[in-house]
ModelCIF file with pLDDT and N, C-alpha, C, O atoms, coordinates in Angstrom:
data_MODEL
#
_entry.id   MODEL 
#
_entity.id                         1 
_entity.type                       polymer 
_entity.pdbx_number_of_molecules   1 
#
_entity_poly.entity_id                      1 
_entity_poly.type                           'polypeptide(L)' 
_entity_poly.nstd_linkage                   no 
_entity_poly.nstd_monomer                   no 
_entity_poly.pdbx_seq_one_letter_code       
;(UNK)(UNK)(UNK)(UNK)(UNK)(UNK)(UNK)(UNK)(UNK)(UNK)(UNK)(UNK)(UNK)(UNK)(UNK)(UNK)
(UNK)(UNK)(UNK)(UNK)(UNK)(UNK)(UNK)(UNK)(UNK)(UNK)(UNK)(UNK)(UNK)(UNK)(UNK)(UNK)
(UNK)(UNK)(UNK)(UNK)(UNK)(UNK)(UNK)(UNK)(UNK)(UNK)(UNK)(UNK)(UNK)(UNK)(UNK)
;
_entity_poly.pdbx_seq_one_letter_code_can   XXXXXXXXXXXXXXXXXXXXXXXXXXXXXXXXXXXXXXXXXXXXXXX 
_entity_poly.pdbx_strand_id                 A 
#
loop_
_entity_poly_seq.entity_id 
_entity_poly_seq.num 
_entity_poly_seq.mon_id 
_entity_poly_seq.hetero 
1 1  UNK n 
1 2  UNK n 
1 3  UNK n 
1 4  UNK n 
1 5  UNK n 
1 6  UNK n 
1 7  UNK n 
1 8  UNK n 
1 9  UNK n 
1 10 UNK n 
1 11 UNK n 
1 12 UNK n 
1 13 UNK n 
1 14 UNK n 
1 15 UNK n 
1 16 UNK n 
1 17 UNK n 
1 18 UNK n 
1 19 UNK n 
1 20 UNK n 
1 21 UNK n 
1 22 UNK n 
1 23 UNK n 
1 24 UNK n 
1 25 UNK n 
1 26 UNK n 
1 27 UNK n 
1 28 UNK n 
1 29 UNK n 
1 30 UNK n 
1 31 UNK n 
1 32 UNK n 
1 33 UNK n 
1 34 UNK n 
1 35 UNK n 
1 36 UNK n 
1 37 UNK n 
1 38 UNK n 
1 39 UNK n 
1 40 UNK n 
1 41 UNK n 
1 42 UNK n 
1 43 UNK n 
1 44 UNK n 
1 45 UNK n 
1 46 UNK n 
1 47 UNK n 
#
_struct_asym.id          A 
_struct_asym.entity_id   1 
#
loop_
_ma_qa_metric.id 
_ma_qa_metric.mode 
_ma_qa_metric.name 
_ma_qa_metric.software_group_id 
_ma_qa_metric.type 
1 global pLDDT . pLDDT 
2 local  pLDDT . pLDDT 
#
_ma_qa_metric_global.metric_id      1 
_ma_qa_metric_global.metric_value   97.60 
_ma_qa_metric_global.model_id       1 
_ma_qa_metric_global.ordinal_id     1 
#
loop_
_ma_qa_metric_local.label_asym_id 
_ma_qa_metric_local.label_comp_id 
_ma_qa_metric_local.label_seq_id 
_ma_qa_metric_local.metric_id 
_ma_qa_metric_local.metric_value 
_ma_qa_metric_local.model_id 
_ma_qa_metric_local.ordinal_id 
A UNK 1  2 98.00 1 1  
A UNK 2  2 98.00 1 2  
A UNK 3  2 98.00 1 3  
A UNK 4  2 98.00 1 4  
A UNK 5  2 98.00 1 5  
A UNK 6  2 98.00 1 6  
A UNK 7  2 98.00 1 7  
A UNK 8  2 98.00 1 8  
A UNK 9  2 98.00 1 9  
A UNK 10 2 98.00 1 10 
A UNK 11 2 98.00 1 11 
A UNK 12 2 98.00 1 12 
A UNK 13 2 98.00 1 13 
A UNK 14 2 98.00 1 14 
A UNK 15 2 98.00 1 15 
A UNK 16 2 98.00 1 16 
A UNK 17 2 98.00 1 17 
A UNK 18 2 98.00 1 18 
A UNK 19 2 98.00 1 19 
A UNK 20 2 98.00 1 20 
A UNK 21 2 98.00 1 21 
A UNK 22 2 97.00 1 22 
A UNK 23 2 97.00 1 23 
A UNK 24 2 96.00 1 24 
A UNK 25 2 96.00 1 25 
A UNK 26 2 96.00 1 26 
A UNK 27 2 96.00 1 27 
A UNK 28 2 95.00 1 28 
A UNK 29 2 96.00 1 29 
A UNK 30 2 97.00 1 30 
A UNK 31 2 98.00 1 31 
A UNK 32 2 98.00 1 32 
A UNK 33 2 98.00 1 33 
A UNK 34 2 98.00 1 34 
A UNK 35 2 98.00 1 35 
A UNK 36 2 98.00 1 36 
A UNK 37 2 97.00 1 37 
A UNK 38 2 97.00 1 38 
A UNK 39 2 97.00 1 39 
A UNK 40 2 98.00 1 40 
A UNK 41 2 98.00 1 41 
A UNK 42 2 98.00 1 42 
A UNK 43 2 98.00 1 43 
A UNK 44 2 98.00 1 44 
A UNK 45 2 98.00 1 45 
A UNK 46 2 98.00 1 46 
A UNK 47 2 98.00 1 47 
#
loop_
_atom_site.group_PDB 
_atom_site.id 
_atom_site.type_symbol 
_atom_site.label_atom_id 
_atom_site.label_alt_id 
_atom_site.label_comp_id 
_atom_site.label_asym_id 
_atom_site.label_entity_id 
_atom_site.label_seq_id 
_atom_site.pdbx_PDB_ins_code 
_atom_site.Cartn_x 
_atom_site.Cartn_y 
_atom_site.Cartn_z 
_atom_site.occupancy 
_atom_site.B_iso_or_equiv 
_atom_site.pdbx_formal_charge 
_atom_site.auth_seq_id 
_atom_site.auth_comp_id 
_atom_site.auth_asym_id 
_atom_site.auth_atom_id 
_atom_site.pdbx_PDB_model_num 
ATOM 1   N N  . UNK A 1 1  ? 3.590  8.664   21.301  1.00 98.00 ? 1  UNK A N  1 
ATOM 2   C CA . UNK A 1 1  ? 4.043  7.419   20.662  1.00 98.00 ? 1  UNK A CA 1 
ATOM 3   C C  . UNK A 1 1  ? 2.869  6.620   20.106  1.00 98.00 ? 1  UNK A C  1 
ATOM 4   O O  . UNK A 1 1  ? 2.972  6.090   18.999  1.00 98.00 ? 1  UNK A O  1 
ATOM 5   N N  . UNK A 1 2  ? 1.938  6.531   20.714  1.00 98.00 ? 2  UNK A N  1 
ATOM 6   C CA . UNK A 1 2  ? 0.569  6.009   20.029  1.00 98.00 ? 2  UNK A CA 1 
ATOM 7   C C  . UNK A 1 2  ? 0.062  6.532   19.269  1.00 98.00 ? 2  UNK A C  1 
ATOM 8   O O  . UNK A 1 2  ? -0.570 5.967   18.376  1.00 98.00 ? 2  UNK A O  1 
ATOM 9   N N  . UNK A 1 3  ? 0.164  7.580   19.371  1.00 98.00 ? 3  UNK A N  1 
ATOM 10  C CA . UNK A 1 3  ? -0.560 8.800   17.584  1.00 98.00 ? 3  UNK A CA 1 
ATOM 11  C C  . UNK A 1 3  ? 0.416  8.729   16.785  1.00 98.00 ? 3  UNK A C  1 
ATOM 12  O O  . UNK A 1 3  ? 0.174  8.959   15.600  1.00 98.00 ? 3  UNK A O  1 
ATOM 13  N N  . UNK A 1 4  ? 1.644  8.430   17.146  1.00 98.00 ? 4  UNK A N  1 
ATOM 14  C CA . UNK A 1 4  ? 2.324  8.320   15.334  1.00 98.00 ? 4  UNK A CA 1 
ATOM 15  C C  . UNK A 1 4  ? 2.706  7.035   15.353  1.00 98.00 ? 4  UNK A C  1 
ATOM 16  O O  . UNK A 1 4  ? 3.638  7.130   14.555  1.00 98.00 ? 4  UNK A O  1 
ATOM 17  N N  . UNK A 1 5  ? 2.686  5.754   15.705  1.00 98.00 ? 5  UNK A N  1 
ATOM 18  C CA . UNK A 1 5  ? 2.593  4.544   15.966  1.00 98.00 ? 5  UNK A CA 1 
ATOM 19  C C  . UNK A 1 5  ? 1.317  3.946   15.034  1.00 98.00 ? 5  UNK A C  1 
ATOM 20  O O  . UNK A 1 5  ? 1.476  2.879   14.441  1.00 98.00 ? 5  UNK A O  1 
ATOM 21  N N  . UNK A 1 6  ? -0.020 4.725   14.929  1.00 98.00 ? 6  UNK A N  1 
ATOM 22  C CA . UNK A 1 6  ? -0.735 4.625   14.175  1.00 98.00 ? 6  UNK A CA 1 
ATOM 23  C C  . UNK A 1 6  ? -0.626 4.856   12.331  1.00 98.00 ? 6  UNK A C  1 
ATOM 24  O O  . UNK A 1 6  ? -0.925 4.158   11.362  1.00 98.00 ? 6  UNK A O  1 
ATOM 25  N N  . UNK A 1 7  ? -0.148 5.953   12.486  1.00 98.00 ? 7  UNK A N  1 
ATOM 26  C CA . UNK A 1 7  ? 0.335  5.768   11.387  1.00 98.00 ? 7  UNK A CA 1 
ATOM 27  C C  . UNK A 1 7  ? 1.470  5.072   10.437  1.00 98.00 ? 7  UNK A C  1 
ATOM 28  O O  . UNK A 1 7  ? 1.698  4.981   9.231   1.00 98.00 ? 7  UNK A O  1 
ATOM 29  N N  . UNK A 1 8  ? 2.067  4.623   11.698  1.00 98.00 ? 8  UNK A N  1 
ATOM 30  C CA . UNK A 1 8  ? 3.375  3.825   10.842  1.00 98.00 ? 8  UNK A CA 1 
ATOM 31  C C  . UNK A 1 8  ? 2.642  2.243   10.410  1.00 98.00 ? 8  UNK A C  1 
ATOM 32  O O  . UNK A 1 8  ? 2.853  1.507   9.446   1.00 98.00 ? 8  UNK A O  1 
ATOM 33  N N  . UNK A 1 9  ? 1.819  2.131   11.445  1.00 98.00 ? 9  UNK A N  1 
ATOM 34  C CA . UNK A 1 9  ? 0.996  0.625   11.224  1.00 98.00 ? 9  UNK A CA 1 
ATOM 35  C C  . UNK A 1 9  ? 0.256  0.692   9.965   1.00 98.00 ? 9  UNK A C  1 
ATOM 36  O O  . UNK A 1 9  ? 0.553  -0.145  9.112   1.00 98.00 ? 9  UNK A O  1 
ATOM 37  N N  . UNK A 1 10 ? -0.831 1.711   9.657   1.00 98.00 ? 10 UNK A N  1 
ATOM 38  C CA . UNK A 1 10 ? -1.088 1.611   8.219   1.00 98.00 ? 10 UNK A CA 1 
ATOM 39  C C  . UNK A 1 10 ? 0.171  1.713   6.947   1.00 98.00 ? 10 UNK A C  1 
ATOM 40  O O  . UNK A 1 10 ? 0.192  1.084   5.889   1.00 98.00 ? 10 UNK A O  1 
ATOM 41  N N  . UNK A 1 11 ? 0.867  2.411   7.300   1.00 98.00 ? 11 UNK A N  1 
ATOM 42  C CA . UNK A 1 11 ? 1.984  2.420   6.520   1.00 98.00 ? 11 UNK A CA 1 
ATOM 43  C C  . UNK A 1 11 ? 2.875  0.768   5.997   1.00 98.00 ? 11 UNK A C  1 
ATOM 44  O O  . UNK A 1 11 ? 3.300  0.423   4.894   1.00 98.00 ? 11 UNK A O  1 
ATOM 45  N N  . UNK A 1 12 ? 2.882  0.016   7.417   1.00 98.00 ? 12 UNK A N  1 
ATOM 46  C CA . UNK A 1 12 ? 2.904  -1.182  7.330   1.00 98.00 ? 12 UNK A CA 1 
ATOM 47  C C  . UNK A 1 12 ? 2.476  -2.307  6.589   1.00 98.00 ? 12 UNK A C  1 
ATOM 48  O O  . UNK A 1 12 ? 2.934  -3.200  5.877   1.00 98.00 ? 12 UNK A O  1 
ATOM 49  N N  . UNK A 1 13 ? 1.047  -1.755  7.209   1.00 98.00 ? 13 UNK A N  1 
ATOM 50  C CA . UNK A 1 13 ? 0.017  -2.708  6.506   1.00 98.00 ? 13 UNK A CA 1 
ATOM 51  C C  . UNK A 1 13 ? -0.277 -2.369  4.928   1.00 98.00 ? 13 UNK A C  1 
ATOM 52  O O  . UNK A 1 13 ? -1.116 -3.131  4.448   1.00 98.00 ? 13 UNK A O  1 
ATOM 53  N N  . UNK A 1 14 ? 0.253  -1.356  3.995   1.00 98.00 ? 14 UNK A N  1 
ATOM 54  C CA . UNK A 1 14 ? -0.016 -1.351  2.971   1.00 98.00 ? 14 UNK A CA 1 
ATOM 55  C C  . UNK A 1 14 ? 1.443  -1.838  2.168   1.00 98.00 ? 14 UNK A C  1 
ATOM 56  O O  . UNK A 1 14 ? 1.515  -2.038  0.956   1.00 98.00 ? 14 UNK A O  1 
ATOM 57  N N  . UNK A 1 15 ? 2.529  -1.970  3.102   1.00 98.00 ? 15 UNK A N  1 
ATOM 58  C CA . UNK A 1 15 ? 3.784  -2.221  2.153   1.00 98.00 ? 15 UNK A CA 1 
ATOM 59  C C  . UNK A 1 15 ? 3.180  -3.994  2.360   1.00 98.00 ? 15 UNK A C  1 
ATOM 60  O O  . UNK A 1 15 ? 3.383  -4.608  1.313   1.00 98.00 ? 15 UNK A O  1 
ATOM 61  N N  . UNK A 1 16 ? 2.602  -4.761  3.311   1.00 98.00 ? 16 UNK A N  1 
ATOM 62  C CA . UNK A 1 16 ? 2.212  -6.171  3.037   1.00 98.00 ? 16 UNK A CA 1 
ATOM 63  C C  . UNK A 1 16 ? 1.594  -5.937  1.946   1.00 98.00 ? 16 UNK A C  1 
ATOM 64  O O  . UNK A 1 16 ? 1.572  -7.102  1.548   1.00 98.00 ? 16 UNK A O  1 
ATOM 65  N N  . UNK A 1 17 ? 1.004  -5.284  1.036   1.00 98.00 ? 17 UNK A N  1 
ATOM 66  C CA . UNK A 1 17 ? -0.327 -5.338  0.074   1.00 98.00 ? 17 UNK A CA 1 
ATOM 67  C C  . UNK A 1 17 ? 0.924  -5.094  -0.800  1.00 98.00 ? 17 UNK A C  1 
ATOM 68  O O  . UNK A 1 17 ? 1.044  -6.159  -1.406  1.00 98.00 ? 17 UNK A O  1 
ATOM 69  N N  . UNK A 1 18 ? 2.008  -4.201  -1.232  1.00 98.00 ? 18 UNK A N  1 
ATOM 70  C CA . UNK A 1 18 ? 2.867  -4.143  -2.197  1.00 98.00 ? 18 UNK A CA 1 
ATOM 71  C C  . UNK A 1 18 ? 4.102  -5.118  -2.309  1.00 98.00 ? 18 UNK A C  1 
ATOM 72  O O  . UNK A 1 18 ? 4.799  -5.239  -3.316  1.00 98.00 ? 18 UNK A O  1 
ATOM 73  N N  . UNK A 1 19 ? 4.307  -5.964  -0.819  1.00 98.00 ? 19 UNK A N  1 
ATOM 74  C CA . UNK A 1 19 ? 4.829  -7.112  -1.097  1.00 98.00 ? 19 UNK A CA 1 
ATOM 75  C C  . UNK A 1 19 ? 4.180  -7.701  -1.861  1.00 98.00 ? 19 UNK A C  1 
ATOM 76  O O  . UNK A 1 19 ? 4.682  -7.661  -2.984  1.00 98.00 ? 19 UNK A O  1 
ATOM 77  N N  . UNK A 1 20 ? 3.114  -8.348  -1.796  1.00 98.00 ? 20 UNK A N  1 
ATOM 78  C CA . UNK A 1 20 ? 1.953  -9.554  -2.605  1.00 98.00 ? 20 UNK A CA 1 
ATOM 79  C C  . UNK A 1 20 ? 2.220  -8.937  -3.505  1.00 98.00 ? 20 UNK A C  1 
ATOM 80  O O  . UNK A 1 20 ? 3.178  -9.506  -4.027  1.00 98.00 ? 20 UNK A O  1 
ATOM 81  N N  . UNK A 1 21 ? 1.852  -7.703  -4.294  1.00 98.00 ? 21 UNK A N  1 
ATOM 82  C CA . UNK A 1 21 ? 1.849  -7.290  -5.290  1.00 98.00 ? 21 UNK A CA 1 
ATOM 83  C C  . UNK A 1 21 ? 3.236  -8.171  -6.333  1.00 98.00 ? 21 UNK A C  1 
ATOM 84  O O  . UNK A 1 21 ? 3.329  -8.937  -7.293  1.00 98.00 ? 21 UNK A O  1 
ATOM 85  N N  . UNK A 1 22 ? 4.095  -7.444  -5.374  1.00 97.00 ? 22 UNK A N  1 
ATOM 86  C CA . UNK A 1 22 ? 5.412  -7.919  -6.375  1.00 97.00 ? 22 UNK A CA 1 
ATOM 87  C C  . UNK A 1 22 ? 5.532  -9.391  -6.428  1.00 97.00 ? 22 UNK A C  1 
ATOM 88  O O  . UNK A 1 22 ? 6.132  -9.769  -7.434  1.00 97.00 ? 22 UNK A O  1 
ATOM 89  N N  . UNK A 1 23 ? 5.207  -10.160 -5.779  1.00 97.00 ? 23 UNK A N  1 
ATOM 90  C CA . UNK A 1 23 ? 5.304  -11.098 -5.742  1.00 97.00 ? 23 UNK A CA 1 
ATOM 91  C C  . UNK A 1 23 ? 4.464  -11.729 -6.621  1.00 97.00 ? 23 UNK A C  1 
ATOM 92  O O  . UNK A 1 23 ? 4.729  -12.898 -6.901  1.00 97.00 ? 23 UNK A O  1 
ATOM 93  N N  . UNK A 1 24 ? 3.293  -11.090 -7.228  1.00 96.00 ? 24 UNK A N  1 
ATOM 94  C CA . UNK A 1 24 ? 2.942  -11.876 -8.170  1.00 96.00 ? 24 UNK A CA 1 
ATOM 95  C C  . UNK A 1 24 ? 2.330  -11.053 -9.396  1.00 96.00 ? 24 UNK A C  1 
ATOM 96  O O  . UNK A 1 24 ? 1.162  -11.304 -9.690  1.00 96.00 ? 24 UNK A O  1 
ATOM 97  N N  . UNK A 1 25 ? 3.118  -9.958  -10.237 1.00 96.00 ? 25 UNK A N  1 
ATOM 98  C CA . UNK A 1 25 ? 2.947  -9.183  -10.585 1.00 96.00 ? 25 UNK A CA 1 
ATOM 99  C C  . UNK A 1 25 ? 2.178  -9.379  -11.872 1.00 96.00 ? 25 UNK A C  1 
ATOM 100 O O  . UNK A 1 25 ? 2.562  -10.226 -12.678 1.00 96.00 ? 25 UNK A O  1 
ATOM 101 N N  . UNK A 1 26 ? 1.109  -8.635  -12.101 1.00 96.00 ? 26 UNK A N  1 
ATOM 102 C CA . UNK A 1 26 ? -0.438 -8.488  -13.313 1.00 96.00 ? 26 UNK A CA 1 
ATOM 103 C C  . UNK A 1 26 ? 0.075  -6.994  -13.483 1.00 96.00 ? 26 UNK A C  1 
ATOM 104 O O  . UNK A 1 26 ? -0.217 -5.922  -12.952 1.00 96.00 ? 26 UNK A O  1 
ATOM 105 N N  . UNK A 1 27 ? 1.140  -7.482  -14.646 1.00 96.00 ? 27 UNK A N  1 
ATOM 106 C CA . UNK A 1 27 ? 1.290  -6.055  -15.818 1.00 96.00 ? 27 UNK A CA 1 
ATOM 107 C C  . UNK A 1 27 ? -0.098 -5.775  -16.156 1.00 96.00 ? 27 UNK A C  1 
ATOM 108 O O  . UNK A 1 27 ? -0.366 -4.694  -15.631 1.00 96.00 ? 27 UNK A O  1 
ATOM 109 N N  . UNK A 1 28 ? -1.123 -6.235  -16.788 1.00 95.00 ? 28 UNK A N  1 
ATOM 110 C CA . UNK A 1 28 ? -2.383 -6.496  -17.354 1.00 95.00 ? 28 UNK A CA 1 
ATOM 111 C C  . UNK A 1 28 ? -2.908 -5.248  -16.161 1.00 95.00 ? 28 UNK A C  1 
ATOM 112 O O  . UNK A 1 28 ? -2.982 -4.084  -16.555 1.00 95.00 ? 28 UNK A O  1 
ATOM 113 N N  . UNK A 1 29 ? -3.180 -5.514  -15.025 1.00 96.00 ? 29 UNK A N  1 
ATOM 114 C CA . UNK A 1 29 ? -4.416 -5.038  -13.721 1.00 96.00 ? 29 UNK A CA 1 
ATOM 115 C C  . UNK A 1 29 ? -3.704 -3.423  -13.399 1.00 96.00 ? 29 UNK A C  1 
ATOM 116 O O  . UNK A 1 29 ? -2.551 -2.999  -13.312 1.00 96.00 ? 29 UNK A O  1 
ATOM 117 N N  . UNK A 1 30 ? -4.884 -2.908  -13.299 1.00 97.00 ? 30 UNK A N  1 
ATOM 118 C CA . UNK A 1 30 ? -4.719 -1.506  -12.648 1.00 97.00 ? 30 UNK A CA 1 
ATOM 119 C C  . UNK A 1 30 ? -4.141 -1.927  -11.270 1.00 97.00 ? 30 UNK A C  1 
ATOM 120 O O  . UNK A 1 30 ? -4.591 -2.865  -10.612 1.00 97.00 ? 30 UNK A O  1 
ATOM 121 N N  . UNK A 1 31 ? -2.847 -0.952  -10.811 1.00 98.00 ? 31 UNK A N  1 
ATOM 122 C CA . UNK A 1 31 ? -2.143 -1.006  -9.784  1.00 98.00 ? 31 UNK A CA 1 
ATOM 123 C C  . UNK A 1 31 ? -2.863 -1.247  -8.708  1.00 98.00 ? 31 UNK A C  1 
ATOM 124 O O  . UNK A 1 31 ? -2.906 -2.094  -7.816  1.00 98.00 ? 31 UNK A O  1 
ATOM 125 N N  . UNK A 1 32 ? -3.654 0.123   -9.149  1.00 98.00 ? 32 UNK A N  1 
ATOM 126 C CA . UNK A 1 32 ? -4.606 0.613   -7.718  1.00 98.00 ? 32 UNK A CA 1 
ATOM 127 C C  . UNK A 1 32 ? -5.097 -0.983  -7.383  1.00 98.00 ? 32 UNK A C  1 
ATOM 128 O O  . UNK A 1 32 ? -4.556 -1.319  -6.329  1.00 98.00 ? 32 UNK A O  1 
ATOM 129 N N  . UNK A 1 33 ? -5.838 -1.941  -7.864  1.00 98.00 ? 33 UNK A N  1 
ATOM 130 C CA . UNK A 1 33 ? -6.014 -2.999  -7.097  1.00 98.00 ? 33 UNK A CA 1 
ATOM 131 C C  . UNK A 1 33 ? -5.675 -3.327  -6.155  1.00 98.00 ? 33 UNK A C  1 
ATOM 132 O O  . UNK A 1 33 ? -6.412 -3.620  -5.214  1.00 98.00 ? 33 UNK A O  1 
ATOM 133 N N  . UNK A 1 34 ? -3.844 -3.381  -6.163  1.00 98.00 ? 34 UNK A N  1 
ATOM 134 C CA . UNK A 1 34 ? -3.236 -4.213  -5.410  1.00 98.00 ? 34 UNK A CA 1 
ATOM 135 C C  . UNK A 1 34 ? -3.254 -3.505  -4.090  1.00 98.00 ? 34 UNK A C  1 
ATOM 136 O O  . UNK A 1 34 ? -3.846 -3.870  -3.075  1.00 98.00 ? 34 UNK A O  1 
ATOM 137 N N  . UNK A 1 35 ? -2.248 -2.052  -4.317  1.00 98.00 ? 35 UNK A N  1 
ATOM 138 C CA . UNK A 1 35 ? -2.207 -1.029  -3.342  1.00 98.00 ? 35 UNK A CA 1 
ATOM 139 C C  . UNK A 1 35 ? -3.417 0.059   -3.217  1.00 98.00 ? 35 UNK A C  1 
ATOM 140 O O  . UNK A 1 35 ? -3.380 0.535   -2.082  1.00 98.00 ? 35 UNK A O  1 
ATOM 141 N N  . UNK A 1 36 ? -4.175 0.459   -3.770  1.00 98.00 ? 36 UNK A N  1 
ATOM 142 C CA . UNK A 1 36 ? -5.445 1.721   -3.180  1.00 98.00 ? 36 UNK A CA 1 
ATOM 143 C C  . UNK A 1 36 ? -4.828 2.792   -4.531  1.00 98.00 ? 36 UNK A C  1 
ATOM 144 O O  . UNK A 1 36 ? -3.814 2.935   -5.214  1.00 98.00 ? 36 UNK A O  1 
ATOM 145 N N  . UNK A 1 37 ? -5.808 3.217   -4.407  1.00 97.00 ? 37 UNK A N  1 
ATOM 146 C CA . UNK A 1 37 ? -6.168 4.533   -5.432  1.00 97.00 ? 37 UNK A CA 1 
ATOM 147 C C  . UNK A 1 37 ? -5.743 5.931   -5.425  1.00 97.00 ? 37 UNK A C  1 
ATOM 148 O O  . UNK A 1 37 ? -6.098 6.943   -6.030  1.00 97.00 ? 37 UNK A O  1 
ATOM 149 N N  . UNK A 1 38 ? -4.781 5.625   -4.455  1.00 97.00 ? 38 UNK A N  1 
ATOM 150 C CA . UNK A 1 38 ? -4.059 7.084   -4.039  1.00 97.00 ? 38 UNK A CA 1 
ATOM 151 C C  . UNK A 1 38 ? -4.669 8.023   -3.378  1.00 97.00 ? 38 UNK A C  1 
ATOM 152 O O  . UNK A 1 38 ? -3.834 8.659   -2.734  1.00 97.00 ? 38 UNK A O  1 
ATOM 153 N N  . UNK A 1 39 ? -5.969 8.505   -3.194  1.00 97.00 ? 39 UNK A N  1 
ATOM 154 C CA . UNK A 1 39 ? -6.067 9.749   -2.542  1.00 97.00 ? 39 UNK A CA 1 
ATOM 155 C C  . UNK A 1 39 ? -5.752 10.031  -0.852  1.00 97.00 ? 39 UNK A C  1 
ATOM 156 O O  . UNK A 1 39 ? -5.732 11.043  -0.150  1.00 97.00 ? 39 UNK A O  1 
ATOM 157 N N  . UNK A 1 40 ? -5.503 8.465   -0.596  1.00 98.00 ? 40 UNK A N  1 
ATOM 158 C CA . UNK A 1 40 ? -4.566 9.096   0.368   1.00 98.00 ? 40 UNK A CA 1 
ATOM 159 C C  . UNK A 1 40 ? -3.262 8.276   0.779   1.00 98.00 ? 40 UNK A C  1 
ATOM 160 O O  . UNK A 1 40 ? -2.764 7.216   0.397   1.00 98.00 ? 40 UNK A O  1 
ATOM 161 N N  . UNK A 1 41 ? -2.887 9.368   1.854   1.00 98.00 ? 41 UNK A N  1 
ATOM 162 C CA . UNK A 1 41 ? -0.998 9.263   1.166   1.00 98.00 ? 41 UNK A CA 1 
ATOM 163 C C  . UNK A 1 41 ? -0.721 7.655   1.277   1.00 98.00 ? 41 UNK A C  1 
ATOM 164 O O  . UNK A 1 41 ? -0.460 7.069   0.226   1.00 98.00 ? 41 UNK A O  1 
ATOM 165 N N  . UNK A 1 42 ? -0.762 6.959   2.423   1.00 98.00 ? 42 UNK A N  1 
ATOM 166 C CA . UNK A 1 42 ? -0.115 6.059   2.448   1.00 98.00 ? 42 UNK A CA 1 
ATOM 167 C C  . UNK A 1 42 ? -0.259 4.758   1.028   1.00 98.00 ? 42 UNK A C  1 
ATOM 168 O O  . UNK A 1 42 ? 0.430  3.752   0.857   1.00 98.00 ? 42 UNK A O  1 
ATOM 169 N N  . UNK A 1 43 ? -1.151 5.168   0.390   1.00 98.00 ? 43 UNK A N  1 
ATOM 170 C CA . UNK A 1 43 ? -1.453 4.189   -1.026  1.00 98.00 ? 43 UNK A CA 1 
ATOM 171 C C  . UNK A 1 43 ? -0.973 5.290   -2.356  1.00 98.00 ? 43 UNK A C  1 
ATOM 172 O O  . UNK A 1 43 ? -0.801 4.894   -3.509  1.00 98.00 ? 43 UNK A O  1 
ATOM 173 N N  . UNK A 1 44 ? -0.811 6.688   -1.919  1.00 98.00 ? 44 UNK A N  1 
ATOM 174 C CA . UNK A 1 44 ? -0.084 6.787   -3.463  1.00 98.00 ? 44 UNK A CA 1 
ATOM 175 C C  . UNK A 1 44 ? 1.149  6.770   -3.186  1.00 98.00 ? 44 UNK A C  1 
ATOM 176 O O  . UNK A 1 44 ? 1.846  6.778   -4.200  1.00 98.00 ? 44 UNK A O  1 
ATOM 177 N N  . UNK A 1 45 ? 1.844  6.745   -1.995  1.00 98.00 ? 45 UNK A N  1 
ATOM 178 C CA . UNK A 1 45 ? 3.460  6.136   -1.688  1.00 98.00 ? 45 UNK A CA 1 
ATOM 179 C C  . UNK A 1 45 ? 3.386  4.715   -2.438  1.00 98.00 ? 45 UNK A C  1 
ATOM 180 O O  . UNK A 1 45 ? 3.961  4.590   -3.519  1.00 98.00 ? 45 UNK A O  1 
ATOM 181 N N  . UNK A 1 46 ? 2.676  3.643   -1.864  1.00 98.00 ? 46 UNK A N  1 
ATOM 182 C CA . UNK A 1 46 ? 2.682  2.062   -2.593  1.00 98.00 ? 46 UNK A CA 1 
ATOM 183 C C  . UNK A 1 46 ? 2.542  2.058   -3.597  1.00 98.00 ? 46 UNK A C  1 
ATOM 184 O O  . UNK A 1 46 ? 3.316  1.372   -4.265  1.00 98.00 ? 46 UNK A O  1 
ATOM 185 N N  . UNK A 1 47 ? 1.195  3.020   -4.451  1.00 98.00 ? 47 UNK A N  1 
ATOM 186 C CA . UNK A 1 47 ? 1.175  2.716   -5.769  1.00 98.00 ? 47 UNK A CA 1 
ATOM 187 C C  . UNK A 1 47 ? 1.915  3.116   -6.744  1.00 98.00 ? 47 UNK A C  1 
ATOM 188 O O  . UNK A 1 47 ? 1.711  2.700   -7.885  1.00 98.00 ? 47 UNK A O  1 
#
């Protein structure tokens, strides 16, 4: 429960970064800003 508990928390913590996002959305700005650059999973799910 603590080894995949970890991962749900980053998972967490990046949908807070795609809340903000939407909430104040810059058509203009590369995504990746808001959410991460994708190479790993839990930021190319957000982005």
């Amino acid at each position: 429960e603590e080894f995949i508990a970890r991962g749900w928390d980053e998972c967490l913590a990046v949908l807070d970064r795609l809340d903000a996002a939407l909430r104040a959305l810059d058509y203009e700005a590369d995504p990746c800003l808001a959410t991460g650059q994708g190479w790993i999973a839990e930021e190319a799910f957000a982005t």
